[in-house]
Protein backbone atom coordinates (compact mmCIF):
# COMPACT_ATOMS: atom_id res chain seq x y z
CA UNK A 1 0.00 0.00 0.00
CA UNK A 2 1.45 3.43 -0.61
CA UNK A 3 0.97 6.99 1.30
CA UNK A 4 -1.69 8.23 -0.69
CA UNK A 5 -3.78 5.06 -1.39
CA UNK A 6 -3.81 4.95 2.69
CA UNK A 7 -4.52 8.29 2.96
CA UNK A 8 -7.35 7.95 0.67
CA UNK A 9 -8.76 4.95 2.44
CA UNK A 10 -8.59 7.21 5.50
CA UNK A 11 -10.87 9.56 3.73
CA UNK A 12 -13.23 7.40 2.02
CA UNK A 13 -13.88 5.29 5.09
CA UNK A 14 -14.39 8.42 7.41
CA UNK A 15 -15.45 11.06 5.44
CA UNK A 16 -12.50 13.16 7.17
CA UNK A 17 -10.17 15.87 5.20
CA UNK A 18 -6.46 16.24 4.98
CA UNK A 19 -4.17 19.08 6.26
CA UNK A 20 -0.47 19.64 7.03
CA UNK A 21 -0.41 21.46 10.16
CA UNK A 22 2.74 20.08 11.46
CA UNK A 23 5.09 20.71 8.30
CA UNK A 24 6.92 24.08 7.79
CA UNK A 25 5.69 26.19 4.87
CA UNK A 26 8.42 25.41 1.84
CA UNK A 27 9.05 22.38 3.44
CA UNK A 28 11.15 20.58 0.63
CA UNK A 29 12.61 17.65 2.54
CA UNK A 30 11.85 15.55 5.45
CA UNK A 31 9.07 13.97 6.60
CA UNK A 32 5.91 15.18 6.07
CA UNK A 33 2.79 14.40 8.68
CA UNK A 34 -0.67 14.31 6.64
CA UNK A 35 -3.62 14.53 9.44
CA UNK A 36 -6.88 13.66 7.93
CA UNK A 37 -9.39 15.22 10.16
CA UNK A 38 -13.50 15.30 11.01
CA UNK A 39 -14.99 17.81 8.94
CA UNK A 40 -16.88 18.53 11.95
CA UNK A 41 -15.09 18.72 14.81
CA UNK A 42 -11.85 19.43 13.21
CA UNK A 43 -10.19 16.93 15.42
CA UNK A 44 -7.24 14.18 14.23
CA UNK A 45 -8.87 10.69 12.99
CA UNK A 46 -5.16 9.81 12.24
CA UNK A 47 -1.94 10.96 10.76
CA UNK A 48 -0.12 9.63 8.00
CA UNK A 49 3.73 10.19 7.10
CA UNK A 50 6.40 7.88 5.69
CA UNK A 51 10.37 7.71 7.30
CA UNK A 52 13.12 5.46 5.73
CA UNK A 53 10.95 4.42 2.84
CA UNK A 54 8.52 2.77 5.72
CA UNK A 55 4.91 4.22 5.77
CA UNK A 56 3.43 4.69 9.25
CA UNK A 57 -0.49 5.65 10.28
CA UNK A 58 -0.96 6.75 14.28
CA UNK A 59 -4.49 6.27 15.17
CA UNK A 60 -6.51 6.45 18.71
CA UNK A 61 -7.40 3.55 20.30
CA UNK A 62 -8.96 2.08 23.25
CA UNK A 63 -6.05 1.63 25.59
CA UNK A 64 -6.73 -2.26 25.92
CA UNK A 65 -7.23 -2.53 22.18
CA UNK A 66 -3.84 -0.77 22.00
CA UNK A 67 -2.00 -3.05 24.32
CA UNK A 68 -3.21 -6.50 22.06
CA UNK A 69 -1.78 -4.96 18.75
CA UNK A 70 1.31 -4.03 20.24
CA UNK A 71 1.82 -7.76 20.62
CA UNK A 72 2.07 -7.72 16.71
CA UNK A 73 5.05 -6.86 14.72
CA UNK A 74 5.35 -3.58 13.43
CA UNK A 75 2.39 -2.04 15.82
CA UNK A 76 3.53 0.18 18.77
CA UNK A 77 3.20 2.95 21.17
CA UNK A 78 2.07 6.43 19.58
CA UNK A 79 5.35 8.13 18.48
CA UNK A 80 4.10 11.43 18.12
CA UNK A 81 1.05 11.65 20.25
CA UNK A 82 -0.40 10.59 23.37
CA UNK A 83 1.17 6.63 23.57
CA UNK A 84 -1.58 5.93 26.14
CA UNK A 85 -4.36 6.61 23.73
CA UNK A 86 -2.33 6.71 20.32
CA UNK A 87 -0.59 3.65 18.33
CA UNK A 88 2.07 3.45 15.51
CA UNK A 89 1.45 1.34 12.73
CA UNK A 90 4.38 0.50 10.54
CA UNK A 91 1.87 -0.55 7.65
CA UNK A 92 5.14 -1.63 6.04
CA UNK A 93 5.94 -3.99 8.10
CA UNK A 94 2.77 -4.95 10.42
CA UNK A 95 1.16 -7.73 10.49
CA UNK A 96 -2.23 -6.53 10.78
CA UNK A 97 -4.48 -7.07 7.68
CA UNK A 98 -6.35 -4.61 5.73
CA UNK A 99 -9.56 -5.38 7.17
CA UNK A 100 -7.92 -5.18 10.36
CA UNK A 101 -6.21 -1.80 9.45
CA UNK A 102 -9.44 -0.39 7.97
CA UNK A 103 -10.83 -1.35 11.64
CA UNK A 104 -8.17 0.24 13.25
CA UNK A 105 -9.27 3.85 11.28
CA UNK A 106 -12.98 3.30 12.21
CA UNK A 107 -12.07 2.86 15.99
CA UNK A 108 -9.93 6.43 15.74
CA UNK A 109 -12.91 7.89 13.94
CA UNK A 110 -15.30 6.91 16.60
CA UNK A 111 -12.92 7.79 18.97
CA UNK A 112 -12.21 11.21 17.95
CA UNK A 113 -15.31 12.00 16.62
């Protein structure tokens, strides 16, 4: 799966929108974070970026929901948010499934919503 076909699960599956309000304007090299949001409450259904040619989603999650994936490979504490609340997915890596992934976003929609 690549950035954008993730992000635009994201989207189709919540409805959200997608901003960059953690990248610098002119920002020509680095990573760069893509939040897709609610279009209602403006809060952060996930966030999207890849580092070392790995892609990564964080996403909110029931804190005992959080602790059973982190069993998995490639799923672990949030690395840019809240770790209590927020996970890391390496989606290159994981060993989730899609369907599991795609439940993963509706959880941090519900969640955030």
């Amino acid at each position: 799966m690549t950035e954008q076909e993730l992000i635009a699960l994201i989207m189709v599956q919540t409805d959200g929108y997608l901003g960059y309000p953690f990248n610098r304007p002119n920002q020509k090299s680095g990573v760069i974070f893509s939040v897709i949001k609610h279009r209602s409450t403006h809060k952060m259904i996930a966030m999207v970026y890849t580092k070392l040619d790995q892609l990564f989603v964080d996403a909110k999650l029931l804190p005992e929901h959080s602790e059973s994936l982190r069993l998995l490979k490639g799923v672990m504490p949030g690395q840019h948010l809240n770790n209590h609340y927020w996970t890391t997915i390496n989606v290159t890596t994981t060993e989730l499934t899609r369907t599991e992934l795609v439940n993963v976003i509706a959880e941090s929609a519900k969640l955030t919503a």
